[in-house]
Structures are given as C-alpha cells and as structure tokens.
PDB file of N, CA and C in Angstrom:
ATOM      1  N   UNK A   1      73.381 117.115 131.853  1.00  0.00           N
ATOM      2  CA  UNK A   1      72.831 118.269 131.171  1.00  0.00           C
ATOM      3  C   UNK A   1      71.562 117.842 130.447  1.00  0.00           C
ATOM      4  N   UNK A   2      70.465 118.673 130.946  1.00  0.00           N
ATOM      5  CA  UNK A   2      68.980 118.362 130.019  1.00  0.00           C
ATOM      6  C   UNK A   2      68.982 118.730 129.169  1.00  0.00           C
ATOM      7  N   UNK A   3      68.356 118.717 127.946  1.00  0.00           N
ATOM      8  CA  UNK A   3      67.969 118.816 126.494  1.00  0.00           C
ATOM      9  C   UNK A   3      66.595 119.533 126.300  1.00  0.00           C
ATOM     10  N   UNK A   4      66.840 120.999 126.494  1.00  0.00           N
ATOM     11  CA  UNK A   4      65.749 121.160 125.623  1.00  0.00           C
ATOM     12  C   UNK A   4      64.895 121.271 124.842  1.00  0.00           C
ATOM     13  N   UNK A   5      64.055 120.860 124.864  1.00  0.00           N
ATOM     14  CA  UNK A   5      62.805 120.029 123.762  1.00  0.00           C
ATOM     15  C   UNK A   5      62.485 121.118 122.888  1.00  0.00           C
ATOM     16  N   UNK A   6      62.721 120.872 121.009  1.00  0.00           N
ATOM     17  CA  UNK A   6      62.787 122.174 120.133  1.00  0.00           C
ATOM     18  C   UNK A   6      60.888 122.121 120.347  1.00  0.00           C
ATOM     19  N   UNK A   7      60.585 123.456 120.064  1.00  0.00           N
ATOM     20  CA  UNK A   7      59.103 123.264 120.032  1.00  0.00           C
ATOM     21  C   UNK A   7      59.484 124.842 118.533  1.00  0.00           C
ATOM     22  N   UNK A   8      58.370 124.479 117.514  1.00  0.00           N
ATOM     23  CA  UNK A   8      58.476 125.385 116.374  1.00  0.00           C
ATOM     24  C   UNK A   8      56.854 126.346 115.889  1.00  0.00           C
ATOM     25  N   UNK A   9      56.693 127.307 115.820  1.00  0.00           N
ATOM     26  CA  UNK A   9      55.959 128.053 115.601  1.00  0.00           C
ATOM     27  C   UNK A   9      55.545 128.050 114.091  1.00  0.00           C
ATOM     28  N   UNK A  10      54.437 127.936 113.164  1.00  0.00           N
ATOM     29  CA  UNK A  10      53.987 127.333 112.102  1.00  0.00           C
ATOM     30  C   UNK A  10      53.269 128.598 111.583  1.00  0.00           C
ATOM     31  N   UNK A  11      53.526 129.586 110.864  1.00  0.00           N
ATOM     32  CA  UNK A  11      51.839 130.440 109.905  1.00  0.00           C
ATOM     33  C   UNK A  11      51.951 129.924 108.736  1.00  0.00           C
ATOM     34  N   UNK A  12      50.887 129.180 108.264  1.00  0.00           N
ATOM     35  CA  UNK A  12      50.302 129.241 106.834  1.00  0.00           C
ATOM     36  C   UNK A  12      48.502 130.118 106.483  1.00  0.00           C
ATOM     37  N   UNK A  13      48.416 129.369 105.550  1.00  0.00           N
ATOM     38  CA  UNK A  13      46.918 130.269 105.339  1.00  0.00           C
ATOM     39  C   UNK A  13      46.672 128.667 104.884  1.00  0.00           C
ATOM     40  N   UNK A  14      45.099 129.275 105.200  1.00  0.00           N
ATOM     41  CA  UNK A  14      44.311 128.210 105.433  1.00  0.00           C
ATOM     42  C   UNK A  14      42.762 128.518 105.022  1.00  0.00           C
ATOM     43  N   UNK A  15      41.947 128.678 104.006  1.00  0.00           N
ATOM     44  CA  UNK A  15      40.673 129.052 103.841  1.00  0.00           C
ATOM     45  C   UNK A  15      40.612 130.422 103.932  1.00  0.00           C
ATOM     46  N   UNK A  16      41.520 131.468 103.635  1.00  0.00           N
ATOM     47  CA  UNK A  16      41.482 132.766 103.357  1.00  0.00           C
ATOM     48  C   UNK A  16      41.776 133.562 105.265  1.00  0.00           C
ATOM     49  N   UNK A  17      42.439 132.489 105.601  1.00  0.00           N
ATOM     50  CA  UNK A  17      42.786 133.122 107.705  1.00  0.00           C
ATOM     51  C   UNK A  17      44.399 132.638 107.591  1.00  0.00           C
ATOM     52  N   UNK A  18      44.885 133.112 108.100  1.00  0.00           N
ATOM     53  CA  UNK A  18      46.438 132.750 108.478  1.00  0.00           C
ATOM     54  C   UNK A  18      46.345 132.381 109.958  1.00  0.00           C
ATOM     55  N   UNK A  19      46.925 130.657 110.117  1.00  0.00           N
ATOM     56  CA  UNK A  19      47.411 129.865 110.892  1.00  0.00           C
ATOM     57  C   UNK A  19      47.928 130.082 111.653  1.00  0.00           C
ATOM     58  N   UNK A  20      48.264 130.241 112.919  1.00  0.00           N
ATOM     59  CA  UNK A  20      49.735 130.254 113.776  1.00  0.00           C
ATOM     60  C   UNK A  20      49.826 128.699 114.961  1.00  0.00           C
ATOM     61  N   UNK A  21      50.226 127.770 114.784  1.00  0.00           N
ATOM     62  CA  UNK A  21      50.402 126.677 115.668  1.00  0.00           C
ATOM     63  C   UNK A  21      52.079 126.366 116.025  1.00  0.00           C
ATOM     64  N   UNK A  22      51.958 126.086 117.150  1.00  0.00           N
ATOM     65  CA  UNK A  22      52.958 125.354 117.761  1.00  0.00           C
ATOM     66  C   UNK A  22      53.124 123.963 117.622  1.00  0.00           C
ATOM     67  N   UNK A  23      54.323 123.487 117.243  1.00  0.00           N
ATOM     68  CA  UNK A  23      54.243 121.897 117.011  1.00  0.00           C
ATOM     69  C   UNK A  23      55.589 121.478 117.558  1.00  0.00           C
ATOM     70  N   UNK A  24      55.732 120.047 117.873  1.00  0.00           N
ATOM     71  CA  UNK A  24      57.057 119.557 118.442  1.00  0.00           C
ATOM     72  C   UNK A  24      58.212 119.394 116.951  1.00  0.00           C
ATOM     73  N   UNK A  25      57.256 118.898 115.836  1.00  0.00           N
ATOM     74  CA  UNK A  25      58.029 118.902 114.543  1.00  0.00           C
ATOM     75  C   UNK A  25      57.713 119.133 113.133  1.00  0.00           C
ATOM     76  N   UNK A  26      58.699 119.341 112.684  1.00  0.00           N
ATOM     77  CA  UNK A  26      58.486 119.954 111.053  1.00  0.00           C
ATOM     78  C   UNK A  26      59.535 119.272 110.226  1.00  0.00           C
ATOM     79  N   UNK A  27      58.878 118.829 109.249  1.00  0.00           N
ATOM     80  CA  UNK A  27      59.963 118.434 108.667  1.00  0.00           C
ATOM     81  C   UNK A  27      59.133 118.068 107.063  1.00  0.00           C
ATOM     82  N   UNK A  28      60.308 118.253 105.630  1.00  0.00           N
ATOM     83  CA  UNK A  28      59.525 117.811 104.725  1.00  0.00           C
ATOM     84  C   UNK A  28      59.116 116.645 104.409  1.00  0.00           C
ATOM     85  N   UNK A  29      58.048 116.612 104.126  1.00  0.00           N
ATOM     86  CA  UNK A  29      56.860 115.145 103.999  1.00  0.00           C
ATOM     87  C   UNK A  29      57.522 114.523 102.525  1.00  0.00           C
ATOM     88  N   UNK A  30      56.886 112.994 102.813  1.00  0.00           N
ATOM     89  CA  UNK A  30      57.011 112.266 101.401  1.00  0.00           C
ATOM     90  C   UNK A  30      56.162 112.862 100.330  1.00  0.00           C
ATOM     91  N   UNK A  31      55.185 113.498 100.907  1.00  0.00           N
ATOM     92  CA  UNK A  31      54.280 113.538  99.556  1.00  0.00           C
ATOM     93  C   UNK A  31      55.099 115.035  99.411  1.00  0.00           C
ATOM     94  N   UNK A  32      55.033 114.801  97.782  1.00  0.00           N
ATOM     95  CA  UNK A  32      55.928 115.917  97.333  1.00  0.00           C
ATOM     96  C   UNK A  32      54.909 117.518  97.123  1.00  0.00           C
ATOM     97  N   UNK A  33      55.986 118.179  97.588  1.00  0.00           N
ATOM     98  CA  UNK A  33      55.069 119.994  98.189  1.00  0.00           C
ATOM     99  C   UNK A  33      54.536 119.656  99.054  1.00  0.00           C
ATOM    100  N   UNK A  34      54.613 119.315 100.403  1.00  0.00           N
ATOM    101  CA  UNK A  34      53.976 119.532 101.750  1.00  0.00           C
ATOM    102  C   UNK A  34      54.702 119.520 102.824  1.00  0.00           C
ATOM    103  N   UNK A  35      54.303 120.762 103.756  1.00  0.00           N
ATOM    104  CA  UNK A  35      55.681 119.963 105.170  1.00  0.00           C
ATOM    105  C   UNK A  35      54.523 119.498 105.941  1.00  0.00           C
ATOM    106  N   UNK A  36      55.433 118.480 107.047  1.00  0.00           N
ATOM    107  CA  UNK A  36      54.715 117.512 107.747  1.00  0.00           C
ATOM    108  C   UNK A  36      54.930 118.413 108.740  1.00  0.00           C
ATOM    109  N   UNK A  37      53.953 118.380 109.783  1.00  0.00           N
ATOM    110  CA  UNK A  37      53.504 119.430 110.941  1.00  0.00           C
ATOM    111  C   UNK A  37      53.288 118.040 112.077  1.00  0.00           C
ATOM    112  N   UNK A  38      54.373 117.426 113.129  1.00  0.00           N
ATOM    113  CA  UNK A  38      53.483 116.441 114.040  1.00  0.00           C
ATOM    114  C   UNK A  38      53.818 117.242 115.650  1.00  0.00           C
ATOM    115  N   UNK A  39      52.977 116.390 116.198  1.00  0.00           N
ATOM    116  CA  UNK A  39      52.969 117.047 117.725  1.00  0.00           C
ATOM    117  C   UNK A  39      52.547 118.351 118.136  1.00  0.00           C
ATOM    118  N   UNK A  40      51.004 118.572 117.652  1.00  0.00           N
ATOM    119  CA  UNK A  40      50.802 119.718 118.113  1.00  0.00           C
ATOM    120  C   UNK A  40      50.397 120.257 119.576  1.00  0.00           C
ATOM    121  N   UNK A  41      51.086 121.040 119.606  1.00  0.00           N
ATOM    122  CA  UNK A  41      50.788 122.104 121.058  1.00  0.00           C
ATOM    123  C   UNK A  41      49.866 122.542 121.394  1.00  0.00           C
ATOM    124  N   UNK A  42      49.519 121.953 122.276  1.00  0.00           N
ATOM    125  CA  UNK A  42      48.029 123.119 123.285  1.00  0.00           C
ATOM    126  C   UNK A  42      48.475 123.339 124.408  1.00  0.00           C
ATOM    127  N   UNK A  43      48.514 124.326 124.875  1.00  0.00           N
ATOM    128  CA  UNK A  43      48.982 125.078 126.130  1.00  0.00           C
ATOM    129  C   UNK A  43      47.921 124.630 127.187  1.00  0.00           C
ATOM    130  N   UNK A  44      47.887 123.565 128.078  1.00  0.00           N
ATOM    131  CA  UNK A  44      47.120 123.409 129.285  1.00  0.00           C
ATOM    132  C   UNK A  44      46.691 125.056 130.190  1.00  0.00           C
ATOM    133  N   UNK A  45      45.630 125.888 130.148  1.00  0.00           N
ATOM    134  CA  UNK A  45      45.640 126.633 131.132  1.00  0.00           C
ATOM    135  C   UNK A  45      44.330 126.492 132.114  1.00  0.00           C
ATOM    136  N   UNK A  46      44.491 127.404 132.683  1.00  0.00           N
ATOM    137  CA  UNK A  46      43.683 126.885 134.075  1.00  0.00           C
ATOM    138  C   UNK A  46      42.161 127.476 133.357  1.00  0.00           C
ATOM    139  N   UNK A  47      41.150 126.924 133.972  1.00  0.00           N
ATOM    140  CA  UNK A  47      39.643 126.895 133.664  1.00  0.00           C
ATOM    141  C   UNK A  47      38.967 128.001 134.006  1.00  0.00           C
ATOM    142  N   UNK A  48      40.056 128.954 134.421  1.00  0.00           N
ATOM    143  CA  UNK A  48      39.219 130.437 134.480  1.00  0.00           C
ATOM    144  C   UNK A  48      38.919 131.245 133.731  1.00  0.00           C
ATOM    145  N   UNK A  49      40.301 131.420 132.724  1.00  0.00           N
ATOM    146  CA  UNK A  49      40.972 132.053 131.437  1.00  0.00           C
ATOM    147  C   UNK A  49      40.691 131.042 130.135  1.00  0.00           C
ATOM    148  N   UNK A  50      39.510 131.195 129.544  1.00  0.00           N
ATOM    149  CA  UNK A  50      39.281 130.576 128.354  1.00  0.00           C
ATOM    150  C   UNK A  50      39.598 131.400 127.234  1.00  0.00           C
ATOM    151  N   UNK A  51      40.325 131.166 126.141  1.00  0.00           N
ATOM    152  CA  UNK A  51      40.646 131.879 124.974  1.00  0.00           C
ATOM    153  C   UNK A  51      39.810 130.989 123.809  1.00  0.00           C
ATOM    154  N   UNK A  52      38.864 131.898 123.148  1.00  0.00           N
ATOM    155  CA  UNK A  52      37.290 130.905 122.598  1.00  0.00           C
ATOM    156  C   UNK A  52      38.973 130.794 120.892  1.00  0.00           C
ATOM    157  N   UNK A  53      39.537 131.601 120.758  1.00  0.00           N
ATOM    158  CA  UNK A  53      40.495 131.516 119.242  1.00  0.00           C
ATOM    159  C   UNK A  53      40.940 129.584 119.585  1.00  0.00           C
ATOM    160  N   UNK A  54      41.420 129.459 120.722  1.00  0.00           N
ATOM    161  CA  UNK A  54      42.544 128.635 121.035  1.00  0.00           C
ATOM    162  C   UNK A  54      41.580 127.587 121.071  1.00  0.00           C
ATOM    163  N   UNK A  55      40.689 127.656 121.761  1.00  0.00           N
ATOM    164  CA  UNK A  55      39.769 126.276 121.690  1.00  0.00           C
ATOM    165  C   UNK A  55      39.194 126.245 120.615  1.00  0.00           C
ATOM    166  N   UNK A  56      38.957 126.969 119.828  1.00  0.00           N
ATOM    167  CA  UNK A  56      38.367 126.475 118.162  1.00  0.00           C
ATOM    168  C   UNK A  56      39.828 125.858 117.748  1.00  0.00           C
ATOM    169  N   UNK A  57      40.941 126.116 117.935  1.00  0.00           N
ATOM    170  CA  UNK A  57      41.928 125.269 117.347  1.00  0.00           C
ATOM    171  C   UNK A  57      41.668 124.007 117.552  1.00  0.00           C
ATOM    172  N   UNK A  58      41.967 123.977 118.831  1.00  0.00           N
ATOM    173  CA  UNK A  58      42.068 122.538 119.919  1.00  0.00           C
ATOM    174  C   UNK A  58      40.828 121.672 119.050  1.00  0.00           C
ATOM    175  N   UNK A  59      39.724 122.184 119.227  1.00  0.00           N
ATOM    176  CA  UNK A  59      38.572 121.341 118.479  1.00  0.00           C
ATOM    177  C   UNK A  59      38.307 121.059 117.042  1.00  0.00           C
ATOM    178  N   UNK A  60      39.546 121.795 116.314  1.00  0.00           N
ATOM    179  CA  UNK A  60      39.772 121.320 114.758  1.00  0.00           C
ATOM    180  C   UNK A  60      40.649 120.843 114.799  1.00  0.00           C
ATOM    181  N   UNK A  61      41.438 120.621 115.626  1.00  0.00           N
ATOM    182  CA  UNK A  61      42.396 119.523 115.492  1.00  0.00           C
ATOM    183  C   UNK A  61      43.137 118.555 116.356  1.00  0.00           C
ATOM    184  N   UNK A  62      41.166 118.344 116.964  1.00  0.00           N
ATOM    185  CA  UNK A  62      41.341 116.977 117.921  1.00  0.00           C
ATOM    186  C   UNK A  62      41.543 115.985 117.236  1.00  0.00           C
ATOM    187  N   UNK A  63      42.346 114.787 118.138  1.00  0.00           N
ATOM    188  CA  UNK A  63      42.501 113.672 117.371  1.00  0.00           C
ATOM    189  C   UNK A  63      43.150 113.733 116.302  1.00  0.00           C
ATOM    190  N   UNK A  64      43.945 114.632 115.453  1.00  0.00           N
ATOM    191  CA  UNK A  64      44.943 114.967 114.838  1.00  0.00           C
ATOM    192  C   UNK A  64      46.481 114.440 114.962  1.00  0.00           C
ATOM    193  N   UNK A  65      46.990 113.289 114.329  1.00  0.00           N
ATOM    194  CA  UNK A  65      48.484 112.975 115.110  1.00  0.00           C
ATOM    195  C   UNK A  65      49.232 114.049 114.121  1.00  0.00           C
ATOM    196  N   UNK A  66      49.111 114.209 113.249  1.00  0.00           N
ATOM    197  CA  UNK A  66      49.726 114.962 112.043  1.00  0.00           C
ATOM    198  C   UNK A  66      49.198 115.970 111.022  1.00  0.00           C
ATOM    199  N   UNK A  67      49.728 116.816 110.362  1.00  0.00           N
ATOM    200  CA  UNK A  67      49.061 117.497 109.283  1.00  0.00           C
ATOM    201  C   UNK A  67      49.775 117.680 108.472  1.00  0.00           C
ATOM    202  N   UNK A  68      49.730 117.723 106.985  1.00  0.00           N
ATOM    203  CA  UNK A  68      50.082 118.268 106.131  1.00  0.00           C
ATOM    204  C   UNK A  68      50.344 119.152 105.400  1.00  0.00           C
ATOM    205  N   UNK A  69      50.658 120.437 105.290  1.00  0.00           N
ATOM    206  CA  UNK A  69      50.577 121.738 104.478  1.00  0.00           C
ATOM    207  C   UNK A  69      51.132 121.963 103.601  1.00  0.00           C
ATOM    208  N   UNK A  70      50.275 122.776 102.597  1.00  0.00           N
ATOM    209  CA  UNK A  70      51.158 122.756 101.316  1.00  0.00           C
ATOM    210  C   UNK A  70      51.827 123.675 101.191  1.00  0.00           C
ATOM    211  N   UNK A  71      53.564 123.206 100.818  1.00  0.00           N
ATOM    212  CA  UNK A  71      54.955 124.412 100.689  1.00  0.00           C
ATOM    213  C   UNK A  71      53.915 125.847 100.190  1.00  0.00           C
ATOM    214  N   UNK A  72      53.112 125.899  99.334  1.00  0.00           N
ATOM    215  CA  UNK A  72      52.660 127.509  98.887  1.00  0.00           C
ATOM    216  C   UNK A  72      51.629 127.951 100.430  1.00  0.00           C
ATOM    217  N   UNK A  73      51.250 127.701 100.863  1.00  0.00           N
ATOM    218  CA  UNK A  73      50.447 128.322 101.911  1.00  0.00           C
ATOM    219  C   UNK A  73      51.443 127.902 103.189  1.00  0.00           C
ATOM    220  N   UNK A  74      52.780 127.989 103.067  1.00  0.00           N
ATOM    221  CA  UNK A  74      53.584 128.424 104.409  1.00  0.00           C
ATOM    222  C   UNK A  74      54.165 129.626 104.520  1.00  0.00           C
ATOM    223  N   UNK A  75      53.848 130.406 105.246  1.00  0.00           N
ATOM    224  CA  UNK A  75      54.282 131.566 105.410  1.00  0.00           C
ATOM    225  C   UNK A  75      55.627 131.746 106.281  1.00  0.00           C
ATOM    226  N   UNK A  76      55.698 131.227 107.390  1.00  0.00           N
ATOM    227  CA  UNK A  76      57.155 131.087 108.190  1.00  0.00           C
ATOM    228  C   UNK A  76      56.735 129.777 109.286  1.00  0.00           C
ATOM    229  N   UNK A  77      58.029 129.803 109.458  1.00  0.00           N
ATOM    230  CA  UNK A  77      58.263 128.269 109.963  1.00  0.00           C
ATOM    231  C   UNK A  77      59.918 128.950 111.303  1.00  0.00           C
ATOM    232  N   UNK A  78      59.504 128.534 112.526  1.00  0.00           N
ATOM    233  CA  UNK A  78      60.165 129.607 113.653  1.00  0.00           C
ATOM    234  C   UNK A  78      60.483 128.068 114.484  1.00  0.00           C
ATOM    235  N   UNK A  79      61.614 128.414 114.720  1.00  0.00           N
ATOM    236  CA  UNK A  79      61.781 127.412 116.030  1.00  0.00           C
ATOM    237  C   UNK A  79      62.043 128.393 117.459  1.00  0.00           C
ATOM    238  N   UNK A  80      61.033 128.287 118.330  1.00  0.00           N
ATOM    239  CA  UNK A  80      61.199 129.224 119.470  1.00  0.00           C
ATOM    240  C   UNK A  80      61.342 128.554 120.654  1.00  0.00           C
ATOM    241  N   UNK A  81      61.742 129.493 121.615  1.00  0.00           N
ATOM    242  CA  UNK A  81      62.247 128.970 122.857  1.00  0.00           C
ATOM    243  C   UNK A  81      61.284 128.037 123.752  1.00  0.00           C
ATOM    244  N   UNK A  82      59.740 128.362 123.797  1.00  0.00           N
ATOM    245  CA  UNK A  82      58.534 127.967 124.080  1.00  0.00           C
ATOM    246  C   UNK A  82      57.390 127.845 123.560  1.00  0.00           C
ATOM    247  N   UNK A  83      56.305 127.265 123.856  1.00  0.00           N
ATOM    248  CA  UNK A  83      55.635 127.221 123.417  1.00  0.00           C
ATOM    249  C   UNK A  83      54.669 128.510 123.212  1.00  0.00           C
ATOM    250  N   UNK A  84      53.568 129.144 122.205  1.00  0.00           N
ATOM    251  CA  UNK A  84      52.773 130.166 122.455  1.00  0.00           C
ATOM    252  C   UNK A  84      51.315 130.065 122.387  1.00  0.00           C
ATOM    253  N   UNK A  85      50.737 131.070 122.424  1.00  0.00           N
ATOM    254  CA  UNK A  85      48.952 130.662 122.065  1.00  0.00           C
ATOM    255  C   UNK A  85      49.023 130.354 120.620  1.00  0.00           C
ATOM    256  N   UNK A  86      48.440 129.163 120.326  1.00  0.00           N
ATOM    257  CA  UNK A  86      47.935 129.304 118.834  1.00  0.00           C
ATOM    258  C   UNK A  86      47.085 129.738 118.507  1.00  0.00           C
ATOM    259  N   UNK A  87      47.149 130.691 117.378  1.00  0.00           N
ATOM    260  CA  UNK A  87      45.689 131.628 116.978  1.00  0.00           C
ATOM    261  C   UNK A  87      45.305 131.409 115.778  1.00  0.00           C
ATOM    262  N   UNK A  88      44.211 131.831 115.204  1.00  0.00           N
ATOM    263  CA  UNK A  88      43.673 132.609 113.793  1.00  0.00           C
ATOM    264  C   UNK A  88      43.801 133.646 113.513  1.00  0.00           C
ATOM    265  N   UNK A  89      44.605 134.248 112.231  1.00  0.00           N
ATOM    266  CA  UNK A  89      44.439 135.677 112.462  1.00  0.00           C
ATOM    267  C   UNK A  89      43.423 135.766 110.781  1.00  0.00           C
ATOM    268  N   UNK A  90      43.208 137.404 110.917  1.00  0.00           N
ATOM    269  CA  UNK A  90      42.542 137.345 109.748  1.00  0.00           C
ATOM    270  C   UNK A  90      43.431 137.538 108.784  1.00  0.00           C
ATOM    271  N   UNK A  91      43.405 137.281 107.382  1.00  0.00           N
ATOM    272  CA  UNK A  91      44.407 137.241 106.413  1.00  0.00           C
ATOM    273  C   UNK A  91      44.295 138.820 105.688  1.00  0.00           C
ATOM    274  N   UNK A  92      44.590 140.036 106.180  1.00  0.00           N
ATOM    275  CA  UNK A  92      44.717 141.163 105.666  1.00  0.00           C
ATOM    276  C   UNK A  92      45.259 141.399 104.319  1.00  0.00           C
ATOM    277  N   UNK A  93      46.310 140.724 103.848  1.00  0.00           N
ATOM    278  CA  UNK A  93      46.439 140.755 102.105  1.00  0.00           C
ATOM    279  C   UNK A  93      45.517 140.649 101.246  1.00  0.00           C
ATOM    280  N   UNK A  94      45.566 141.932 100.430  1.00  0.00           N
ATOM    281  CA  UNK A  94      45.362 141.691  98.872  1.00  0.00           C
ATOM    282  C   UNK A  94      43.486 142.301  99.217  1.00  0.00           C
ATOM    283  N   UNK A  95      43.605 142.911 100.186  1.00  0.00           N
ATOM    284  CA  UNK A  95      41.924 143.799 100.736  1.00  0.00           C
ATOM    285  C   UNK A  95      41.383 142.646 101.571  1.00  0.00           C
ATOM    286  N   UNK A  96      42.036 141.562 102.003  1.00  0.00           N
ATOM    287  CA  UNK A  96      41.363 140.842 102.924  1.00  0.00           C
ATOM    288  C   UNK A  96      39.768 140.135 102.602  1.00  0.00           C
ATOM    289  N   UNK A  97      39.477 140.725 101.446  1.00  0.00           N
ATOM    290  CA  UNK A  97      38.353 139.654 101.056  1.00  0.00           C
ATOM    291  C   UNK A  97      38.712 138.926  99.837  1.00  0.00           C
ATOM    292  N   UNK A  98      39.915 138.417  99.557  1.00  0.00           N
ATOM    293  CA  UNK A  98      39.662 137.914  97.969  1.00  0.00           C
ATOM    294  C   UNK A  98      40.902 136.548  98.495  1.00  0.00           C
ATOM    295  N   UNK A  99      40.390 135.361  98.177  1.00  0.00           N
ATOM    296  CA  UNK A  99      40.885 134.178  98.327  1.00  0.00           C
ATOM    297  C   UNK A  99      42.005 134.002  97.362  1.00  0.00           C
ATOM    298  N   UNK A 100      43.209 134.011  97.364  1.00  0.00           N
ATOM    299  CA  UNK A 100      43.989 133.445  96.452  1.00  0.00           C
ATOM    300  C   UNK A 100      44.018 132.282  95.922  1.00  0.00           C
ATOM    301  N   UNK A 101      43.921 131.906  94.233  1.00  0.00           N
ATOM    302  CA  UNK A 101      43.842 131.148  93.567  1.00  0.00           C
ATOM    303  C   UNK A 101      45.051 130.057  93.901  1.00  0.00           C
ATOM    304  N   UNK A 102      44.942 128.543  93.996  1.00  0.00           N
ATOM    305  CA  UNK A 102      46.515 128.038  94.809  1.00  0.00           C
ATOM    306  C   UNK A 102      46.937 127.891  93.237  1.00  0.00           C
ATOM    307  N   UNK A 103      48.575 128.208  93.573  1.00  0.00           N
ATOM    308  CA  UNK A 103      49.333 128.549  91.910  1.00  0.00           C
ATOM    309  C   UNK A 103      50.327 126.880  91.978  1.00  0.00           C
ATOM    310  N   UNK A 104      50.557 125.876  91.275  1.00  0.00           N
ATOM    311  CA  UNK A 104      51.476 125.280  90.973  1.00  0.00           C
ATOM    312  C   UNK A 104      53.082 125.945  91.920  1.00  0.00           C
ATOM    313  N   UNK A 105      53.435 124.844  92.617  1.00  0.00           N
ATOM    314  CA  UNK A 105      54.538 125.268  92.735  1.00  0.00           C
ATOM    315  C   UNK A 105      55.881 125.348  91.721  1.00  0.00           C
ATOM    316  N   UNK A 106      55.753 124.176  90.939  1.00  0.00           N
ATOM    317  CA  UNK A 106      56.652 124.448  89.672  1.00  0.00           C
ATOM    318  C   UNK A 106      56.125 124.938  88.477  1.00  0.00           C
ATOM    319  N   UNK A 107      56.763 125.578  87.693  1.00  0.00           N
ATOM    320  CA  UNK A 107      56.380 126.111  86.559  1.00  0.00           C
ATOM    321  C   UNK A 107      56.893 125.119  85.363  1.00  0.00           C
ATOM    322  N   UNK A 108      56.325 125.104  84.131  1.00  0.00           N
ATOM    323  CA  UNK A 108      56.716 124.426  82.912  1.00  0.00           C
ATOM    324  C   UNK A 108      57.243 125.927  82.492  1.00  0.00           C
ATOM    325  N   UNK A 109      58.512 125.064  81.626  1.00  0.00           N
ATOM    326  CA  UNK A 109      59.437 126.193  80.968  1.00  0.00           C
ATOM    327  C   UNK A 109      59.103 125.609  79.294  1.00  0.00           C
ATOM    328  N   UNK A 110      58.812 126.462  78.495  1.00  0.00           N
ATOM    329  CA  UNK A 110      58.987 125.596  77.221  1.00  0.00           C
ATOM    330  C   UNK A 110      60.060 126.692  76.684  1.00  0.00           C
TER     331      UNK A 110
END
C-alpha cells in the first residue's frame, strides 16, 4: 500500500496581499510566533499556459528551502488532497487600502 504524500495549502498576508502556497510541510518553528513553511510547490505546467500570478511566486521564492511566517499573518493552514495554483490575492479587508499595524501576539496583563 502507497502513502500518500500530505501536501498543505498556506494563506497569510504578506505586504497588504494575501498569500496562498502549497507546501509539503508545516509545522511550528523554534523561533517563537512563526510557523515553518518547507517544500514549496510549483506545479510543473506545460509552456503554452503561462500563469504571469504563479511565476511571480516561483521567482520570489526561488532558491527558497524554507520560510517563516508570523502566527498573526496566518490566515488558514489546509491539508488538501493535491496540490493547487499558488496565487496572490488582493487583501479586500478593512477597504483594501489600509495596511494593518502587526499587533504583539501576547498581551501584558497588569
């Protein structure tokens, strides 16, 4: 019996755009507040059908073995059956032009 290989679907935000990548793994990182993102997915397709979203990925994160993200800019974290296109989308919250300030993940209680 073969084993199929988990592959996991990733949105965070990222510079005021929400993320979507495929990766082989996720898991939480040593450095504290970040998940570790390794093995990312690029869908080999044939040289007829260029998707210009997917190759701006591919070319920000050539040579990439790993990434880091911080727990506040993860939005969902999917383990799916296959792999998908990874995209950019635009970040429509909050009127879509206003960058959220990054907030502390823990709070001080006094």
């Amino acid at each position: 019996m073969s084993r199929q290989r988990q592959v996991y679907r990733i949105l965070f935000h990222n510079r005021g755009k929400l993320y979507e990548l495929h990766a082989r793994s996720v898991s939480q990182s040593a450095l504290l507040g970040f998940v570790e993102v390794e093995g990312l997915l690029f869908g080999e397709r044939s040289g007829v059908v260029v998707d210009p979203g997917e190759e701006r990925l591919k070319a920000e994160f050539s040579g990439v073995r790993r990434i880091y993200v911080p727990m506040h800019a993860v939005v969902r974290i999917d383990e799916v059956e296959r792999e998908g296109v990874n995209k950019i989308h635009a970040d429509q919250g909050e009127g879509g032009k206003i960058t959220p300030f990054p907030s502390p993940i823990f709070t001080r209680r006094d």
